[in-house]
Protein backbone atom coordinates (compact mmCIF):
# COMPACT_ATOMS: atom_id res chain seq x y z
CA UNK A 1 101.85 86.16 96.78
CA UNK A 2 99.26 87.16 99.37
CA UNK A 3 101.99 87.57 102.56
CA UNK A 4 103.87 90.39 100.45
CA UNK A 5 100.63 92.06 99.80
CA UNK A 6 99.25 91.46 103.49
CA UNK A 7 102.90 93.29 104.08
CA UNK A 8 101.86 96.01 101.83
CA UNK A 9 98.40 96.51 102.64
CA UNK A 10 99.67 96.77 106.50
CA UNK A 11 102.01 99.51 105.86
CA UNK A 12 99.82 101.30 103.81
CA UNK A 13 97.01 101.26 106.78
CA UNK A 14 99.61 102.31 109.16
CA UNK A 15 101.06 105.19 106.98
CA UNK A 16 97.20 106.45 106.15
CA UNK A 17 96.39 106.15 109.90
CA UNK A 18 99.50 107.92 111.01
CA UNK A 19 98.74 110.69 108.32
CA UNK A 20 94.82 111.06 109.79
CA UNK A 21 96.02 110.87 113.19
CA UNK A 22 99.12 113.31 112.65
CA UNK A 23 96.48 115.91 109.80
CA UNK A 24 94.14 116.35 112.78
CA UNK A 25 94.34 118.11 116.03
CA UNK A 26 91.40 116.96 116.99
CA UNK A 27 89.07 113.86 116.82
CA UNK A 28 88.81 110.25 118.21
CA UNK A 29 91.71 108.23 116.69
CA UNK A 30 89.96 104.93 117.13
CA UNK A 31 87.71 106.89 114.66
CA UNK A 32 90.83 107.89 112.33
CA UNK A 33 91.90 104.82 112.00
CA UNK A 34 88.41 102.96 111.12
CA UNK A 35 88.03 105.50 108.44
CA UNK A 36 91.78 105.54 107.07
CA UNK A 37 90.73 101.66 106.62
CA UNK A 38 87.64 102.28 104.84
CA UNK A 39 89.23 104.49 102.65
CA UNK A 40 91.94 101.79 101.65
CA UNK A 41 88.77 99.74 101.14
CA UNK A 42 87.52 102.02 98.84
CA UNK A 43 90.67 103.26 96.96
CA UNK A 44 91.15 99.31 96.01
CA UNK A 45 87.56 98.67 94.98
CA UNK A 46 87.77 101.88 92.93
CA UNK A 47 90.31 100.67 90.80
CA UNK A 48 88.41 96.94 90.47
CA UNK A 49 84.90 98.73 89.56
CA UNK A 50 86.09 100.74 87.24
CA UNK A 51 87.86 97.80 85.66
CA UNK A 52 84.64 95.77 86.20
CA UNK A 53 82.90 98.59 84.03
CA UNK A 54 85.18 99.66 81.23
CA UNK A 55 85.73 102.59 82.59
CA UNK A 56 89.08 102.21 83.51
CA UNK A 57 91.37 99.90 81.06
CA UNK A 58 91.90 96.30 82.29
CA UNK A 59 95.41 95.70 83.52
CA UNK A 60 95.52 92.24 85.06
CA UNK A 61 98.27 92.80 87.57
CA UNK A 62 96.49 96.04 88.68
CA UNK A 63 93.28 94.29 89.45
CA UNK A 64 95.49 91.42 91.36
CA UNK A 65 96.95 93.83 93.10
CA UNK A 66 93.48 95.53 94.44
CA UNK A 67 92.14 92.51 95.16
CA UNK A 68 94.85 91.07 97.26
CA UNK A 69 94.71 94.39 98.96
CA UNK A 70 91.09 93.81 100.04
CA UNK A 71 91.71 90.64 101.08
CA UNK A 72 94.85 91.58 103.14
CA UNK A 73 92.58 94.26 104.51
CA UNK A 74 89.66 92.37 105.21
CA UNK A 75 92.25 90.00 107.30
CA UNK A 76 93.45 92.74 109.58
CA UNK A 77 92.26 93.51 113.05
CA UNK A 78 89.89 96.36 113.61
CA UNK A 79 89.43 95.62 117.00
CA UNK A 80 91.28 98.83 118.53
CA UNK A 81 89.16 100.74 115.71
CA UNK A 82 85.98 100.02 117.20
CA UNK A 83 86.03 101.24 120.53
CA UNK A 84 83.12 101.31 122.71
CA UNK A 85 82.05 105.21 123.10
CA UNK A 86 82.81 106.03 119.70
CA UNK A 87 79.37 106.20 117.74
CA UNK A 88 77.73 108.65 116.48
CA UNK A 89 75.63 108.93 119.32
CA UNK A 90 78.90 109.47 121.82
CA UNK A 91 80.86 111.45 118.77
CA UNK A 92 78.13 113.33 116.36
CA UNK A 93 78.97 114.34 113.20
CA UNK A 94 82.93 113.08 113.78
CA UNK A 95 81.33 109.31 112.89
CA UNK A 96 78.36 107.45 110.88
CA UNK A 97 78.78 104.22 113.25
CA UNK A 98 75.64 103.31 114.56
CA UNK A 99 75.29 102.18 118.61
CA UNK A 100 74.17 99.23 117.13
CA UNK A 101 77.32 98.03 115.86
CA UNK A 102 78.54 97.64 119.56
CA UNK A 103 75.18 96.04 121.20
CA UNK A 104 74.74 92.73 122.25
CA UNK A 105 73.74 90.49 118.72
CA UNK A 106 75.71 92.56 116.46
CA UNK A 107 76.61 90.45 113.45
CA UNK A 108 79.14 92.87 112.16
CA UNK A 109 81.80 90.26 112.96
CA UNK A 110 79.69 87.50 110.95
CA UNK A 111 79.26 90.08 108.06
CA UNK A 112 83.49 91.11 108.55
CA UNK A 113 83.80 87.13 107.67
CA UNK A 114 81.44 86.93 104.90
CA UNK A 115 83.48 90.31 103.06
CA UNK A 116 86.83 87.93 103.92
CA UNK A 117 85.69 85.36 102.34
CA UNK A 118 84.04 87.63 99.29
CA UNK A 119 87.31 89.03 99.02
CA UNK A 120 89.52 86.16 98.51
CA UNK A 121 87.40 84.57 96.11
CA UNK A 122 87.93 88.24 93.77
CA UNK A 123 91.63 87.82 94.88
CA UNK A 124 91.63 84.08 93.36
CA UNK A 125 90.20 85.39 89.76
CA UNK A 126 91.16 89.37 89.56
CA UNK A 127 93.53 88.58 87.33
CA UNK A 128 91.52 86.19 84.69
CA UNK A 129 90.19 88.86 82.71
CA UNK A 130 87.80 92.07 83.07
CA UNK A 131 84.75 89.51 82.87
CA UNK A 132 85.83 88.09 86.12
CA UNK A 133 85.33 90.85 87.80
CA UNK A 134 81.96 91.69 88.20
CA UNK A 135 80.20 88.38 89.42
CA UNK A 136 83.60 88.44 91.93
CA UNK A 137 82.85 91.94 93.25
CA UNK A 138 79.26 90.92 93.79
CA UNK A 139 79.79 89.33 96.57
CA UNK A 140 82.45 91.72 98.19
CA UNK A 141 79.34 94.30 97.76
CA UNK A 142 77.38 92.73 99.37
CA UNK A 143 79.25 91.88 102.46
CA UNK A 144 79.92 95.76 102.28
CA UNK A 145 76.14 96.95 102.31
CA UNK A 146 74.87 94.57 104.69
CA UNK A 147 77.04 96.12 107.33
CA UNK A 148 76.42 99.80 106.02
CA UNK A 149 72.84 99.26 106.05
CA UNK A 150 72.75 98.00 109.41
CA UNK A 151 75.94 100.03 111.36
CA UNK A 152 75.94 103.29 109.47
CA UNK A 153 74.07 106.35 109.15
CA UNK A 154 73.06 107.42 105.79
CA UNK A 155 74.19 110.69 104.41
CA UNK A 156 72.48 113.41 105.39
């Protein structure tokens, strides 16, 4: 079930990245593309909180569905997304990466493993129930703010 999601998830990347790329005339596409993905991150775990807290009505194949798209996109490679010279010291206000993501040390691959991982176990019980959820997404969120905490600006 996970290779026709992983097929999904792919095109959907692909069609939100040519849509950021194509909606801009200017701007880094490496950092188009980075945030096209986040914002598939976000769309998905959207759907799974508000499941997680009532505030959206539990639908068992819609929560499958999230979570194999999280774990499809946790799978895919960012490498081209990250390009060296496109922080927010190089870029400003165009990106919140942090230099720090790129130095020598950086764990953000370690921590891009751990949210795999996080992500597969939600994908292996998203569809047991609205009870499953939150313990699952734990761990997802906290793969996600260990690398925002240490590779992203705040808000200002």
């Amino acid at each position: 079930m996970l290779k026709p999601t992983l097929i999904l998830a792919t095109s959907a990347l692909v069609f939100a990245s040519g849509i950021a790329i194509a909606g801009g005339h200017g701007g880094n596409p490496a950092v188009k593309a980075r945030k096209a993905h986040m914002q598939l991150y976000s769309h998905n775990l959207g759907i799974l909180g508000g499941m997680a807290k009532g505030e959206i009505e539990y639908d068992a194949d819609a929560a499958s569905a999230a979570a194999n798209n999280l774990a499809s996109l946790s799978t895919l490679s960012q490498r081209s997304y990250w390009a060296p010279g496109t922080s927010n010291a190089e870029l400003g206000e165009e990106t919140r990466a942090l230099p720090a993501i790129w130095e020598a040390g950086s764990k953000a691959g370690e921590i891009g493993g751990q949210l795999a991982e996080a992500a597969e176990a939600l994908a292996a019980v998203a569809g047991d129930g609205q009870e499953s959820l939150g313990p699952a997404l734990g761990g997802v969120g906290q793969a996600c703010g260990a690398c925002h905490k240490a590779y992203r600006q705040e808000n200002n």
